[in-house]
Protein backbone atom coordinates (compact mmCIF):
# COMPACT_ATOMS: atom_id res chain seq x y z
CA UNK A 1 280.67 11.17 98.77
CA UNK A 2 279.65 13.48 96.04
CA UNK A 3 277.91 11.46 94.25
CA UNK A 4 276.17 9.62 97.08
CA UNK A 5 274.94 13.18 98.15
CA UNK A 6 273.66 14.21 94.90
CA UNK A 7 271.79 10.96 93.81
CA UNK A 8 269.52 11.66 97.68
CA UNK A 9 269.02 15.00 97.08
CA UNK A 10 267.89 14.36 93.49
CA UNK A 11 265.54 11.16 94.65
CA UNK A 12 264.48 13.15 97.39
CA UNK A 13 263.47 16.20 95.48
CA UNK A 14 262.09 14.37 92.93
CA UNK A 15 259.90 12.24 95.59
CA UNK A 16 258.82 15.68 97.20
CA UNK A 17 257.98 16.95 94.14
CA UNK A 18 255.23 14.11 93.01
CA UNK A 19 254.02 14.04 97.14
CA UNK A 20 253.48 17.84 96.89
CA UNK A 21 251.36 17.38 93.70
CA UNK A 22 249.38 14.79 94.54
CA UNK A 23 248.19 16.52 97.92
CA UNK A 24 247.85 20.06 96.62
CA UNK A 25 246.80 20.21 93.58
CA UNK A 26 247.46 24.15 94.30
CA UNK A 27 249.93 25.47 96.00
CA UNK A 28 248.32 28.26 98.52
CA UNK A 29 249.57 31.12 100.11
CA UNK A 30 250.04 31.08 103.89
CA UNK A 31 246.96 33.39 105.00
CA UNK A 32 247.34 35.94 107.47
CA UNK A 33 247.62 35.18 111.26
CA UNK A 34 244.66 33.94 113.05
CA UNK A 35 242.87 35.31 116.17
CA UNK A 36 244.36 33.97 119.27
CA UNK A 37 247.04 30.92 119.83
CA UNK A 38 245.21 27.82 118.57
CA UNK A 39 246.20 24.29 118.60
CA UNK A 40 243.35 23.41 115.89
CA UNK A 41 245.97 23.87 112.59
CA UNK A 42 245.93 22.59 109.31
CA UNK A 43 248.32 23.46 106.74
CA UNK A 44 247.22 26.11 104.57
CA UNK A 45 249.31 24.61 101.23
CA UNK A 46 252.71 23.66 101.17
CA UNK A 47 255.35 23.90 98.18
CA UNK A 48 257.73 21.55 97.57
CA UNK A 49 260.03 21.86 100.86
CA UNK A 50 258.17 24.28 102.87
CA UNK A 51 255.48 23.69 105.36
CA UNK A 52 253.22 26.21 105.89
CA UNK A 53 250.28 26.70 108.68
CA UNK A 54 248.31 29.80 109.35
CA UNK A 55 248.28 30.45 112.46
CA UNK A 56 251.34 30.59 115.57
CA UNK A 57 251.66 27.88 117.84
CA UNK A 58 250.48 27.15 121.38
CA UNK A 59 254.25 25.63 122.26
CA UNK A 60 256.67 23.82 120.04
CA UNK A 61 258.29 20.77 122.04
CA UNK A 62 261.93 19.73 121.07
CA UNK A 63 263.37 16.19 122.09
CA UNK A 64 266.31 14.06 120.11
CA UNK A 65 268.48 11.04 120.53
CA UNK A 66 265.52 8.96 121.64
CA UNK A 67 265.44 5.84 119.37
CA UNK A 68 266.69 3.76 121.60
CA UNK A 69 263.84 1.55 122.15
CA UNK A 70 264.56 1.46 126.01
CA UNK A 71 262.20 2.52 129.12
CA UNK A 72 263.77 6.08 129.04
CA UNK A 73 262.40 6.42 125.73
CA UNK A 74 258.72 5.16 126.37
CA UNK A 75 258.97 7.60 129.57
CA UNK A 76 259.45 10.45 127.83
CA UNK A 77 257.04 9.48 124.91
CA UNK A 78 254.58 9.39 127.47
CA UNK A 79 254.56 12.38 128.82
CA UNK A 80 254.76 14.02 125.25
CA UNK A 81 251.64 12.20 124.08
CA UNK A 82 250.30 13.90 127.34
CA UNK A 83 251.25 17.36 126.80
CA UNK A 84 248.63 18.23 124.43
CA UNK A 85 249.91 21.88 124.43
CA UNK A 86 252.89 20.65 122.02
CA UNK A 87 251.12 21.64 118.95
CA UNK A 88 254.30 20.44 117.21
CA UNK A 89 256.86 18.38 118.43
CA UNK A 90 260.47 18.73 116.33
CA UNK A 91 262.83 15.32 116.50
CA UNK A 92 266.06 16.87 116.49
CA UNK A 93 267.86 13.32 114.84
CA UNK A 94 269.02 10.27 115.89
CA UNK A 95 265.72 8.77 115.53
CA UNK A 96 266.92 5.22 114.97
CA UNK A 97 269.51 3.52 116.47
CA UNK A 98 272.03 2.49 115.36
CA UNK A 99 271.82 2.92 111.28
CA UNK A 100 268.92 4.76 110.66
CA UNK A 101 266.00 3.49 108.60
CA UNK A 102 266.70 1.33 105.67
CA UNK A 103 265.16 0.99 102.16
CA UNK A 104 260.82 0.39 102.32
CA UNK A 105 260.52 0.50 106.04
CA UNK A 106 258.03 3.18 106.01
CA UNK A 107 254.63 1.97 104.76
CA UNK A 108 251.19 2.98 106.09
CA UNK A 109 249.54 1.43 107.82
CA UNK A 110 253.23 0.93 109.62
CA UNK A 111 255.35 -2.09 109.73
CA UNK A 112 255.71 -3.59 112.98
CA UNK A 113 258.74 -5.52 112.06
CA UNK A 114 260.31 -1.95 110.33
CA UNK A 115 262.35 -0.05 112.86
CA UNK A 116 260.90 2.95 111.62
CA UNK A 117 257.91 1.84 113.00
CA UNK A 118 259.44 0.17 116.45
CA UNK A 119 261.44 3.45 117.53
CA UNK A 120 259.42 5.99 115.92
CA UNK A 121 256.19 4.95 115.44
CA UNK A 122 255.44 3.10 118.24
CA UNK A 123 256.27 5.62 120.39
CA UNK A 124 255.04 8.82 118.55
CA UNK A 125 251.99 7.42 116.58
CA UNK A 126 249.65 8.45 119.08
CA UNK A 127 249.83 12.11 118.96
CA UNK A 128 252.25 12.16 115.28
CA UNK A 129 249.65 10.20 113.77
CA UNK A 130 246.45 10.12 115.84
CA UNK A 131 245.53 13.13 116.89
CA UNK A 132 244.43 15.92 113.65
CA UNK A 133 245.43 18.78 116.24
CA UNK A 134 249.31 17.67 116.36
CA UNK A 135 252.19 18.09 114.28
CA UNK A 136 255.67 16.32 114.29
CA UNK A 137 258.70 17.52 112.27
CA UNK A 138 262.04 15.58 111.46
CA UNK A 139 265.68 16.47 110.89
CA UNK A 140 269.00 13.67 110.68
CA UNK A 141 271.30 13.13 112.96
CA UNK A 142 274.14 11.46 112.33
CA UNK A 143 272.83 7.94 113.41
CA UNK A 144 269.92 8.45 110.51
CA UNK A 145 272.36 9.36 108.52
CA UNK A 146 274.07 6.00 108.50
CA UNK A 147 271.44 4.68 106.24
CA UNK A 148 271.71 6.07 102.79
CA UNK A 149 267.59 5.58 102.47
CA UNK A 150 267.43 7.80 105.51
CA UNK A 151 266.35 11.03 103.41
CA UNK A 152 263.70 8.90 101.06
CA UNK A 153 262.19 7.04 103.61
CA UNK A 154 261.43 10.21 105.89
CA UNK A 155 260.15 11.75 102.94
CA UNK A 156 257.97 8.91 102.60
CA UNK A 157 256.52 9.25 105.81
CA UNK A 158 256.06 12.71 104.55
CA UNK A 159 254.16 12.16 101.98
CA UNK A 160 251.99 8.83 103.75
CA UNK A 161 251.30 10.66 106.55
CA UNK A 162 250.04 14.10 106.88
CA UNK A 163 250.88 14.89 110.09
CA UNK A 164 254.20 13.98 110.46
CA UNK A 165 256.83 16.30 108.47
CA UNK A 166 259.93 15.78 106.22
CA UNK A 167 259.27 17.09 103.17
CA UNK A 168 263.10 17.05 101.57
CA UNK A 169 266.49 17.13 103.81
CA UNK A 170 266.46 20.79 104.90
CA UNK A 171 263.33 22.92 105.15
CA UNK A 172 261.31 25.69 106.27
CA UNK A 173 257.85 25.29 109.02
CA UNK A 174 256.16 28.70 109.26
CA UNK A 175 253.18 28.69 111.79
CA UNK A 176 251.66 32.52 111.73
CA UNK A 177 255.07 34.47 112.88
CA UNK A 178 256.50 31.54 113.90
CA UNK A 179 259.73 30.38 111.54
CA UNK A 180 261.46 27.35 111.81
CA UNK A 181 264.71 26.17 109.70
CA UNK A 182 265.85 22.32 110.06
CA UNK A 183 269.19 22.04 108.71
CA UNK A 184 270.97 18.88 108.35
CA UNK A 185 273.94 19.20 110.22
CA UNK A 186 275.76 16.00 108.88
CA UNK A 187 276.19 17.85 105.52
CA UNK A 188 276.27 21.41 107.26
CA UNK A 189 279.18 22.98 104.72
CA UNK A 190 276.96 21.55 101.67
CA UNK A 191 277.06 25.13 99.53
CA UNK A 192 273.15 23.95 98.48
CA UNK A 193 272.05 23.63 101.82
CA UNK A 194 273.65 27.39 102.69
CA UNK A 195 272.43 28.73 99.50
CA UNK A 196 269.01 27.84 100.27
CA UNK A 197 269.21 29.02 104.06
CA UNK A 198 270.12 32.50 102.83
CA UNK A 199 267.04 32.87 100.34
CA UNK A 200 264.75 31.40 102.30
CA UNK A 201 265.72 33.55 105.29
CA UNK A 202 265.68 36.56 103.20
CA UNK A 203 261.72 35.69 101.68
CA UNK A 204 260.61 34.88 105.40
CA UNK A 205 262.62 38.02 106.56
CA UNK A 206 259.14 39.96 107.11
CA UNK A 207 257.04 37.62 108.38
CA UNK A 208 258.71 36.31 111.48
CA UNK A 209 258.53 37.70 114.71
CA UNK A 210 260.71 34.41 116.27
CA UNK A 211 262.83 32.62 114.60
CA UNK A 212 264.44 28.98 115.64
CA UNK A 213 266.75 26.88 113.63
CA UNK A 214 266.79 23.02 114.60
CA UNK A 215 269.83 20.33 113.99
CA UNK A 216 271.19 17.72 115.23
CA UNK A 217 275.03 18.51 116.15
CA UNK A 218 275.29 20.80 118.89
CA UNK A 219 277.62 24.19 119.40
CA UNK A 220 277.62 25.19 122.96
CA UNK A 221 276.95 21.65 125.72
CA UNK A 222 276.93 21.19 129.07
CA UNK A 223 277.71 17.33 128.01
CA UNK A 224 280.73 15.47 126.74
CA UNK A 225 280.30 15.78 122.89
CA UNK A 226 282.73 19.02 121.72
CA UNK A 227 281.32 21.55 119.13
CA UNK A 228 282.72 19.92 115.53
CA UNK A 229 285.28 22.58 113.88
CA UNK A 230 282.37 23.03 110.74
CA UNK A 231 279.66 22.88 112.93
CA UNK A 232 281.40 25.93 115.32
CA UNK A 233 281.96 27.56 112.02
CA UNK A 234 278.50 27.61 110.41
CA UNK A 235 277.05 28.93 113.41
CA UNK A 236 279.52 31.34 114.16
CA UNK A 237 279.08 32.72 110.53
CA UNK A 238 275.10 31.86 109.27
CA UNK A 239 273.47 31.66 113.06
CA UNK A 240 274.95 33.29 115.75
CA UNK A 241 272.84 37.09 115.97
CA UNK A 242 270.89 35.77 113.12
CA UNK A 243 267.91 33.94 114.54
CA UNK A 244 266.74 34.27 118.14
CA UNK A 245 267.06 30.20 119.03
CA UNK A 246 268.98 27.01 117.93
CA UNK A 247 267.91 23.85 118.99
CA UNK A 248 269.97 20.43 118.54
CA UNK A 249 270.38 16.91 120.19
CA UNK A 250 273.21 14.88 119.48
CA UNK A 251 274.76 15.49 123.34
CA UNK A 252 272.58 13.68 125.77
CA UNK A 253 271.49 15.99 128.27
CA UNK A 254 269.09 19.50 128.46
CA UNK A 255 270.41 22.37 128.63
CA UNK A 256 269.49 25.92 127.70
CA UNK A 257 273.19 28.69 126.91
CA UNK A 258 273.42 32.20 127.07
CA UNK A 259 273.50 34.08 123.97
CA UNK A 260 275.39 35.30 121.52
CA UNK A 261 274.85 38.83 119.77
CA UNK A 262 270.99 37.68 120.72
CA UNK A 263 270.64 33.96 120.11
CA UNK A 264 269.70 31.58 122.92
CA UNK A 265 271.42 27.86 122.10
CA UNK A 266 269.04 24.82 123.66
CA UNK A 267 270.34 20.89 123.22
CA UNK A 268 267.32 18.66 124.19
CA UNK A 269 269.14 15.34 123.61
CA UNK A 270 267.67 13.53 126.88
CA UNK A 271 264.73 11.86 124.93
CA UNK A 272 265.85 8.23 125.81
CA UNK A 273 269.41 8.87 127.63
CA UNK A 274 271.40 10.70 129.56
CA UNK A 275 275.12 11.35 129.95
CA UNK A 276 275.63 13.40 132.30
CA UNK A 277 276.89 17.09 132.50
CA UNK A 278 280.56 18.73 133.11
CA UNK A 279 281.66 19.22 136.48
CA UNK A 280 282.33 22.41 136.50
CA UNK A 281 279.08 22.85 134.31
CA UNK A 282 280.56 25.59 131.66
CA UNK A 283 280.44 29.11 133.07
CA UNK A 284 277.77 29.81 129.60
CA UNK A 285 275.26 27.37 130.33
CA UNK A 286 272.19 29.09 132.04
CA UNK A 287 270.78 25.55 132.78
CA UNK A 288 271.54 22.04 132.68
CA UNK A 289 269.88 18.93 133.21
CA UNK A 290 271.72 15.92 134.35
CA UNK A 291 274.05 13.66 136.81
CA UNK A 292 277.46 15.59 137.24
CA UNK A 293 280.29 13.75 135.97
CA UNK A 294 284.16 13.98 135.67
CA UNK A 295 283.71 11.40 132.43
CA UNK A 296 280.32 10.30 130.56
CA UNK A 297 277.92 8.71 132.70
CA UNK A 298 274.88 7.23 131.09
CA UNK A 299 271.62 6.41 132.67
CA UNK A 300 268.34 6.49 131.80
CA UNK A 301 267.68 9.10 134.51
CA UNK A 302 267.62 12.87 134.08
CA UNK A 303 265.08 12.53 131.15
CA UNK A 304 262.91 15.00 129.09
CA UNK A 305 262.17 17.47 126.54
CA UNK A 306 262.39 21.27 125.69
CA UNK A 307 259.47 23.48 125.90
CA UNK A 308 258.88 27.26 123.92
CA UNK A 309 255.57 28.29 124.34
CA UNK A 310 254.34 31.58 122.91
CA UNK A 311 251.52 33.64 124.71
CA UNK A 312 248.81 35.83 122.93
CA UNK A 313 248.13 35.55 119.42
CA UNK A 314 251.31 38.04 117.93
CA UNK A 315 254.65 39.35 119.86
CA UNK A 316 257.90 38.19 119.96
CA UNK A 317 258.66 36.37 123.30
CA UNK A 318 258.43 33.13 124.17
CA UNK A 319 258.85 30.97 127.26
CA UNK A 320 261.44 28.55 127.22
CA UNK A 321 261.45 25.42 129.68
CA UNK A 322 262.01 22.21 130.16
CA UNK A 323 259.91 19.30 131.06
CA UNK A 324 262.18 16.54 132.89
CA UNK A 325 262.00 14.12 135.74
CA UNK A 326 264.86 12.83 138.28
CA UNK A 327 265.92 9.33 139.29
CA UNK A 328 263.77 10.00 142.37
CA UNK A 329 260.71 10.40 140.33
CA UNK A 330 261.03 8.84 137.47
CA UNK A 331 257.85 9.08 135.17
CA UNK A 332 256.84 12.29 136.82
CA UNK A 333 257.90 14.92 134.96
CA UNK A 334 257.96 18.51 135.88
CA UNK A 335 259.24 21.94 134.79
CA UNK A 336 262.65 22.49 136.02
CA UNK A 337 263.63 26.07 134.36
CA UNK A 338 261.96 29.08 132.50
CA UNK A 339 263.11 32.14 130.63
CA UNK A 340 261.57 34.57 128.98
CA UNK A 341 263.24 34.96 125.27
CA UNK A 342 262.83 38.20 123.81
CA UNK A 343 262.68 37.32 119.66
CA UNK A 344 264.07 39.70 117.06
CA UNK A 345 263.03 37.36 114.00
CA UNK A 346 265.37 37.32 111.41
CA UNK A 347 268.31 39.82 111.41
């Protein structure tokens, strides 16, 4: 397993490396934050591993579990492509079902007989790939991670496309005060992974007014997966009153839970899927989106994504929602829930 491990880190720091140099031949310095919340961004340099904008966000949309290559999934691609407020939209894993992407699917232009390109692609393209004013950002779930190309192939969408983000298996997005950290959750105990969480939490420590961490395996659900016993115990020791949200997929529903010592904890696995929430729904969740079950129920009803929009060009809140539709409407999605997070940055 160790060895496995070590030979994709190494290929994918190594391909990061060469992708970084070839599109910058200078790394810049993020500049200082723009005038007003602007969905016109461009990256202002990025280092291997980091991905850097100047200026905050309009909203950042979060949706996982959706490559399923059904009519949920197209729904809820739709009305993503739509939402042209979602500056950048953040896959929290299980992209590909069932194995992830294999060795030389990604290629530009895409592949239509790649799966990459028929549950990704195909579905995202349009705003990941088409429009200059969008963003998309990547992190494994444990699907993906049944591929061991999973890591060098996203990288190589990385590196072919500009929009469309990856840059090495855990990273850091800064967008003015805006921090993101995508941690890969299938490896979550890896001491390099942790090491590099703590430095690169302490050199963002002054710049971010909001912080979010995104994964794929979930800590507090509404749904049917249980918390994993090293999943519960990174977050309880590295998260929880550390960063003001964490976003992950890998249950199939939406749902937003109170917080802990000042972090909110959002799953927005109903990108393709959903099944179903507790009955009783657990006395922590704040909201929850889906059919109420005794067991798993799975339907392609219930559908959608998470929303955090942030208002005015600096301050710390944000407005959390969730865009979703209902078996009686399906295709028409609305906002079903919104709350005001107050963001502390990085403590």
């Amino acid at each position: 397993m160790f060895g496995t491990f070590f030979y994709r880190a190494s290929f994918v720091f190594l391909l990061t490396a060469f992708s970084a140099i070839a599109l910058f031949s200078t790394a810049q310095p993020a500049q200082a934050l723009a005038t007003g919340s602007d969905t016109n961004l461009s990256p202002s340099g990025n280092n291997p591993g980091d991905v850097r904008f100047d200026k905050r966000p309009h909203s950042i949309c979060f949706v996982g579990d959706t490559g399923k290559d059904n009519g949920g999934q197209q729904r809820v691609a739709d009305a993503l492509a739509a939402d042209v407020e979602c500056t950048l939209t953040v896959f929290v894993g299980d992209i590909i079902y069932p194995n992830g992407a294999k060795n030389g699917e990604v290629k530009k232009p895409c592949d239509s007989d790649s799966q990459w390109c028929k549950k990704f692609y195909d579905y995202y393209g349009s705003f990941c790939d088409g429009d200059p004013n969008r963003h998309c950002a990547y992190i494994e779930g444990n699907h993906d991670a049944s591929s061991k190309d999973s890591v060098s192939e996203w990288s190589m969408a990385d590196a072919l496309y500009p929009n469309i983000h990856y840059p090495r298996q855990w990273y850091s997005i800064v967008m003015g005060d805006v921090c993101l950290f995508g941690l890969d959750s299938n490896v979550i105990s890896n001491a390099e992974q942790i090491t590099w969480f703590q430095k690169e939490k302490q050199k963002l420590n002054d710049r971010c007014a909001f912080s979010i961490v995104f994964t794929h395996h979930n800590y507090r659900v509404a749904g049917f997966k249980d918390t994993d016993p090293p999943v519960e115990e990174f977050h309880e020791r590295y998260l929880n009153g550390v960063v003001d949200l964490v976003v992950s997929g890998h249950d199939h529903h939406n749902s937003v839970s109170d917080q802990i010592k000042g972090t909110y904890f959002t799953v927005a696995g109903a990108g393709a899927e959903n099944r179903g929430t507790k009955i009783p729904v657990p006395s922590y969740n704040l909201f929850a989106w889906g059919k109420k079950c005794s067991s798993k129920c799975m339907s392609e009803d219930y559908l959608g994504y998470a929303k955090l929009t942030f208002d005015g060009q600096t301050g710390s809140n944000a407005r959390l929602r969730f865009i979703v539709d209902q078996p009686s409407s399906r295709g028409n999605f609305t906002q079903q829930y919104e709350r005001v997070l107050h963001g502390s940055g990085i403590r």
